[in-house]
Protein backbone atom coordinates (compact mmCIF):
# COMPACT_ATOMS: atom_id res chain seq x y z
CA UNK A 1 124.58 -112.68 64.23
CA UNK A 2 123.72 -109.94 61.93
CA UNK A 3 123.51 -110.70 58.10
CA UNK A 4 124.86 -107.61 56.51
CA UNK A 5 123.43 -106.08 52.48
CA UNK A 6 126.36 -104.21 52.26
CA UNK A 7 129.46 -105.05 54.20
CA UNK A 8 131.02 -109.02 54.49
CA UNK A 9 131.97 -109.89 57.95
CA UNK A 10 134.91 -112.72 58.23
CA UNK A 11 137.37 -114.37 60.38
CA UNK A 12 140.77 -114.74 58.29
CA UNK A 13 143.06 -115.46 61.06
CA UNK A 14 142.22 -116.02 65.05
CA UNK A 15 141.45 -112.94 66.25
CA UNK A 16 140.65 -110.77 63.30
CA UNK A 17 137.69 -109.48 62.13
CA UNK A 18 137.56 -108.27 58.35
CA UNK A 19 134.72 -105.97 57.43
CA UNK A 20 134.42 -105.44 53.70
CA UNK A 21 132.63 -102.78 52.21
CA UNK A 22 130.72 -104.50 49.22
CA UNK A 23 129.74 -102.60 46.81
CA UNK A 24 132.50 -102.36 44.41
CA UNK A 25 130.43 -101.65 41.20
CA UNK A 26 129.80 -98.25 42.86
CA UNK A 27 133.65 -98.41 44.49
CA UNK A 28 131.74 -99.12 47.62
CA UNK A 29 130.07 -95.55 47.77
CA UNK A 30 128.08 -95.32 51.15
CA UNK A 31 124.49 -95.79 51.23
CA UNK A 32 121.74 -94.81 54.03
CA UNK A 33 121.78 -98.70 54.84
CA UNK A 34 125.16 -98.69 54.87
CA UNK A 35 125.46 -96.03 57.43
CA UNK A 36 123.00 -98.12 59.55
CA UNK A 37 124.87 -101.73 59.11
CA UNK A 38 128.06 -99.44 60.43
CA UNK A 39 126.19 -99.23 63.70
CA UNK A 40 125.49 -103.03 63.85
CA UNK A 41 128.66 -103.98 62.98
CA UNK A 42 130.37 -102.16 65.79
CA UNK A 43 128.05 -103.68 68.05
CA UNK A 44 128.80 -106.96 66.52
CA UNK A 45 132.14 -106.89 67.16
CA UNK A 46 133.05 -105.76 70.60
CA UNK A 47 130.31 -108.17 71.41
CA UNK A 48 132.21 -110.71 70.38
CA UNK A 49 135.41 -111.36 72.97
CA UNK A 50 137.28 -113.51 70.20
CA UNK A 51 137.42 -110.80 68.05
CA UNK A 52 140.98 -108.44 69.05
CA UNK A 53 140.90 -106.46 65.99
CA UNK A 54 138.79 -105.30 63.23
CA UNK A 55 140.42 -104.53 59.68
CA UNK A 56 138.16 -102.80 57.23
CA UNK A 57 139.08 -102.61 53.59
CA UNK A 58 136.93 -102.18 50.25
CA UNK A 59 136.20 -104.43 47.67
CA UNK A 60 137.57 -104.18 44.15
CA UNK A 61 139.43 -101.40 43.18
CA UNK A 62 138.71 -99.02 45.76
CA UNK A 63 138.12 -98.45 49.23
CA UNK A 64 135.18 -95.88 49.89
CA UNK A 65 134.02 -93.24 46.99
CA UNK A 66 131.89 -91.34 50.27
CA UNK A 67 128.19 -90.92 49.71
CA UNK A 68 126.30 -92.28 47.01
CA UNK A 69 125.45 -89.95 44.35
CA UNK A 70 121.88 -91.21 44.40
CA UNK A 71 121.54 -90.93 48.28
CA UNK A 72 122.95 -87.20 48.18
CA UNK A 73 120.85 -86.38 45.63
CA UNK A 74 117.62 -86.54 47.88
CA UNK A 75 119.26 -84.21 50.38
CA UNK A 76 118.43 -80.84 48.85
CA UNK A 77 114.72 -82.03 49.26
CA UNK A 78 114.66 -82.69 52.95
CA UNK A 79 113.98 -80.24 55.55
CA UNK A 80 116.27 -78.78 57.74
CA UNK A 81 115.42 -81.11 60.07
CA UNK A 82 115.22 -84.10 58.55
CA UNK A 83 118.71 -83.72 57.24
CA UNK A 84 120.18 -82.98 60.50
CA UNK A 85 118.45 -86.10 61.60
CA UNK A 86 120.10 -87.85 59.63
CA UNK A 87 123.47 -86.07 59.44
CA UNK A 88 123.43 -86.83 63.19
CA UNK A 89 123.34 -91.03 62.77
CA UNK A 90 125.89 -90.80 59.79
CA UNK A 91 128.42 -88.66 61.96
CA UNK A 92 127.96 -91.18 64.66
CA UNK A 93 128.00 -94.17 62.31
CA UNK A 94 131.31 -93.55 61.55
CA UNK A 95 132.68 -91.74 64.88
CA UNK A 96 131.42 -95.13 66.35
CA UNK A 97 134.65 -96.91 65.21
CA UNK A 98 136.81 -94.75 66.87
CA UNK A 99 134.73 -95.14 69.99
CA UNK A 100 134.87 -99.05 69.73
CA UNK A 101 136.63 -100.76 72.22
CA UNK A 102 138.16 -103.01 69.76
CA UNK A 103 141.57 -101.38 67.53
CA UNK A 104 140.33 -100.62 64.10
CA UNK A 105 143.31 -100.95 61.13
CA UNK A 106 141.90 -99.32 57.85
CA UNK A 107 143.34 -101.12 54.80
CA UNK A 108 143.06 -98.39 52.32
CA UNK A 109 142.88 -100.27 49.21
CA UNK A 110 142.58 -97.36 46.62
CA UNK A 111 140.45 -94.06 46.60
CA UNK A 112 138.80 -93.14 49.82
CA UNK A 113 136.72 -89.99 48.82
CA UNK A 114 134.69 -87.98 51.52
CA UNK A 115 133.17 -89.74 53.89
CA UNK A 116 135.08 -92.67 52.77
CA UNK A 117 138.44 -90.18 53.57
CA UNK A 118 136.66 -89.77 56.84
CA UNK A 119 136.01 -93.56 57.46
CA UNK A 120 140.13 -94.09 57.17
CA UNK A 121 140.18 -91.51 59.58
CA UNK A 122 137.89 -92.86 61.75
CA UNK A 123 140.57 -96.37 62.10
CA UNK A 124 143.24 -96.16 65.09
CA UNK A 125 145.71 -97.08 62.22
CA UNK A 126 145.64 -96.75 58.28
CA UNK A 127 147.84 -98.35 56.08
CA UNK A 128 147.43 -97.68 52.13
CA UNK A 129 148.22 -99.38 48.73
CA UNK A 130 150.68 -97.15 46.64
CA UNK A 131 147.43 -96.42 44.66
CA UNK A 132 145.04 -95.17 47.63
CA UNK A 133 144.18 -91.45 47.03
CA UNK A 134 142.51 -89.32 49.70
CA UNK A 135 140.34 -86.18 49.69
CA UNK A 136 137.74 -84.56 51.37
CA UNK A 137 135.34 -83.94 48.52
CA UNK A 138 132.40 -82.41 50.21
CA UNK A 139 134.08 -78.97 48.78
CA UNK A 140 133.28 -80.10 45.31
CA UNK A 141 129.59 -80.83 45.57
CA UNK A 142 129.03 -77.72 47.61
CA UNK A 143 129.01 -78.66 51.29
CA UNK A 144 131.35 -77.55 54.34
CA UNK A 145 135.05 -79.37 54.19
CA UNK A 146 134.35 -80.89 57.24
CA UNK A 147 132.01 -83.49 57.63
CA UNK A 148 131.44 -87.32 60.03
CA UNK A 149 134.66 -86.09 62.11
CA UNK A 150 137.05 -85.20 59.01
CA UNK A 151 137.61 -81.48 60.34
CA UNK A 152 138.19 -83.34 64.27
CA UNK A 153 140.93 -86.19 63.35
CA UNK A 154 142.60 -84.64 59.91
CA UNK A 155 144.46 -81.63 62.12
CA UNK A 156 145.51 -84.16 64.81
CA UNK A 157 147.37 -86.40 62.26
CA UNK A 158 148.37 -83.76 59.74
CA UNK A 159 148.97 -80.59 61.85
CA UNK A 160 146.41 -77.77 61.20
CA UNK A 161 147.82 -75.93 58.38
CA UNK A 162 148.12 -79.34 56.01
CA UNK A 163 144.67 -80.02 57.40
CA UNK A 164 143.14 -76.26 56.32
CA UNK A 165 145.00 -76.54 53.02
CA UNK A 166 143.53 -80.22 52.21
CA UNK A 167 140.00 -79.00 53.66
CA UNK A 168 139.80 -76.56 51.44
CA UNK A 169 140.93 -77.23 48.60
CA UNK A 170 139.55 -80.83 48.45
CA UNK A 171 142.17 -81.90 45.98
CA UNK A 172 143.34 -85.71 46.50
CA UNK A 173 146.68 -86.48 49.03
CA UNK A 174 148.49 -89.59 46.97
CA UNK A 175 149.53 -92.45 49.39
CA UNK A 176 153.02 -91.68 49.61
CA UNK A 177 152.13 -88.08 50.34
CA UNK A 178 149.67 -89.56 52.62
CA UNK A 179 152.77 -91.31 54.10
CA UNK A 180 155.26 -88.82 54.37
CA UNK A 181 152.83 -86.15 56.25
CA UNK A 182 151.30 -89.19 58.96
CA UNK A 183 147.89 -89.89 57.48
CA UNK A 184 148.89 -93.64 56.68
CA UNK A 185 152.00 -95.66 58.80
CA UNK A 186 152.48 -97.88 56.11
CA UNK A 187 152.37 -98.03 52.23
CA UNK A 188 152.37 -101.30 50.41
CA UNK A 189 151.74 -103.16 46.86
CA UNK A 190 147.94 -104.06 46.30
CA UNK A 191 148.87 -107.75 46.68
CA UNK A 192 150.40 -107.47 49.96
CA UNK A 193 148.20 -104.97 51.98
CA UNK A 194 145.59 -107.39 53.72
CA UNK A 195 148.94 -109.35 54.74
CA UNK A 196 150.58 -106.02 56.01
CA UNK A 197 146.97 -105.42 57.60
CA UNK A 198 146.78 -109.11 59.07
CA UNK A 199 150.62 -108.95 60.60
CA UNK A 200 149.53 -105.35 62.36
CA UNK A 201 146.87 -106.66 63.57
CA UNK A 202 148.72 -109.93 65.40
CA UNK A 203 150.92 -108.11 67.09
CA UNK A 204 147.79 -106.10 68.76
CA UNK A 205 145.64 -109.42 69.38
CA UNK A 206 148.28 -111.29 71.09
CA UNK A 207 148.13 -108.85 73.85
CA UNK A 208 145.84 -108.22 76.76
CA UNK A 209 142.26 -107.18 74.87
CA UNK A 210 141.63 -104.68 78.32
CA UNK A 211 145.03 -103.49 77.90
CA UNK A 212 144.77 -102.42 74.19
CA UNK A 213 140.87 -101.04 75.32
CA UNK A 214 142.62 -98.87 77.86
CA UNK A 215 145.57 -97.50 75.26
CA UNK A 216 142.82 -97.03 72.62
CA UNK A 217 141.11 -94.79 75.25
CA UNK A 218 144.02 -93.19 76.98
CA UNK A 219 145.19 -91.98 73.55
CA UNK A 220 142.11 -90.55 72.44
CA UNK A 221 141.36 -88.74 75.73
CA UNK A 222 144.70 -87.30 76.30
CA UNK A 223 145.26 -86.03 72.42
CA UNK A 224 143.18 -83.13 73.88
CA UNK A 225 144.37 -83.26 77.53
CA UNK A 226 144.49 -79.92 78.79
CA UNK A 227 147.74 -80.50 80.74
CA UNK A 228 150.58 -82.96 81.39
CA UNK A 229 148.96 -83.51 85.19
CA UNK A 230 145.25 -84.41 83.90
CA UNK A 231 146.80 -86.77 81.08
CA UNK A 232 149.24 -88.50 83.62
CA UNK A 233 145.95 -88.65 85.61
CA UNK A 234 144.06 -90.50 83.19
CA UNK A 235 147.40 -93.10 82.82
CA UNK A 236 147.59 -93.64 86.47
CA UNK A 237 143.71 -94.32 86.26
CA UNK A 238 144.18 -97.24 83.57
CA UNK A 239 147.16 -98.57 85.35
CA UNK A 240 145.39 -98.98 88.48
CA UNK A 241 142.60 -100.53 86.24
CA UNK A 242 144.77 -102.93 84.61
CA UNK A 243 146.46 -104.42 87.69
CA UNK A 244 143.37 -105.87 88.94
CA UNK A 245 143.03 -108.22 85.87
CA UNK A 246 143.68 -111.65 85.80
CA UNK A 247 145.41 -111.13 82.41
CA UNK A 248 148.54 -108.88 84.22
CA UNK A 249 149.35 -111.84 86.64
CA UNK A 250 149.37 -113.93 83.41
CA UNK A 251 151.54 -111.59 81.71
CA UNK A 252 153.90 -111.75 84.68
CA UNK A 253 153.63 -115.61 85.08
CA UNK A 254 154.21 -116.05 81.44
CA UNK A 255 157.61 -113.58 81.73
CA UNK A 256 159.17 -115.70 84.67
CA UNK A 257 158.09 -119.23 83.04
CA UNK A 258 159.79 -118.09 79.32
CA UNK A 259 156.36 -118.75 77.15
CA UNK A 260 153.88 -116.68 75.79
CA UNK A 261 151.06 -115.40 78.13
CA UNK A 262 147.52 -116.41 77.43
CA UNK A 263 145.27 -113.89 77.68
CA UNK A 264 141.64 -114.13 78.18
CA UNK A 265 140.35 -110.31 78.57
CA UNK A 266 139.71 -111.02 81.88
């Protein structure tokens, strides 16, 4: 099991994974290592069958202030290709949650900045504290708006004109803004959002672990379908999938008998 510098891995309730960023003195701005233990941590994970869902919050006060100041300073001297080298892992550092098998709930505990906006994006669900604040602030320290999949998930939640406008502008979205245009499902008090976070993720771990793989998937590969006919196909692909587990003829067992099903991923 990995021991991580800058994240703390526990189990709070069967099931559950929490990651915490932790590096609050810095409000948990990312580091090079950090990018790296992302990678480990995913693998860690969906390695692990006990583990149904993965929360990630930030410690202290804030959730994710993006890259740290001292690790983007060194980025003017690198070559060109150097810095694409490395732009390359920390795009796929943080695209890797989405691609994990396991959900991913964001618990947006206060600022998420940058790549820490694009982190929360990253999660198959955010939910915020009233005082989370998002923005993509790569506009202010002279880069493109979009950066590790920001420019790819913030028109799919928002709708492309709230997207361009928030792109470009880089100015912060408040939670309940946040709330009222679809970026978070759910804002809470500070005190209450690893609860929320913890009673989201239940409801996903008490069902089949393949079936929540396959809805993960079929929702991100049919957000870009290219017709009704492909996505259906992709649906009817899953469904075949699923009916050959063990876990369906527990689900169906479990219906008739009047108790809960058991479910083993299997």
């Amino acid at each position: 099991m990995t021991q991580f510098r800058t994240l703390e891995l526990s189990h709070p309730r069967p099931g559950i994974a929490l990651a915490t960023l932790n590096r609050p003195e810095r409000l948990n701005a990312i580091t090079f290592e950090m990018f790296d233990e992302f990678g480990e941590l995913q693998g860690q994970i969906d390695g692990d069958p006990e583990t149904r869902v993965l929360v990630i919050t930030g410690g202290g006060r804030g959730f994710c202030a993006g890259l740290d100041l001292d690790c983007a300073a060194q980025l003017p001297d690198m070559t060109a290709t150097e810095m694409m080298r490395e732009q390359q892992k920390w795009g796929a550092a943080v695209a890797g949650f989405r691609h994990m098998s396991t959900p991913v709930i964001a618990a947006v505990n206060g600022p998420a900045a940058g790549a820490g906006m694009g982190l929360a994006l990253a999660a198959d669900i955010r939910i915020a504290t009233e005082s989370a604040r998002f923005n993509a602030a790569f506009v202010k320290v002279g880069l493109s708006g979009g950066d590790v999949g920001t420019s790819w998930a913030l028109p799919r939640l928002v709708g492309l004109a709230r997207a361009t406008e928030i792109l470009l502008t880089g100015r912060f979205v408040t939670a309940h803004e946040a709330l009222q245009i679809g970026l978070v499902t759910d804002v809470t008090s500070s005190e209450s959002l690893l609860d929320k976070a913890y009673e989201i993720a239940e409801m996903i771990a008490s069902n089949s672990p393949f079936g929540m793989t396959l809805t993960k998937q079929v929702i991100q590969q049919n957000v870009d379908a290219p017709s009704l006919d492909a996505a259906i196909a992709v649906e009817n692909r899953n469904q075949v999938l699923a009916t050959r587990t063990s876990d369906m003829r527990e689900a169906l067992t479990a219906f008739r008998e009047k108790r809960r099903p058991v479910f083993t991923g299997r």
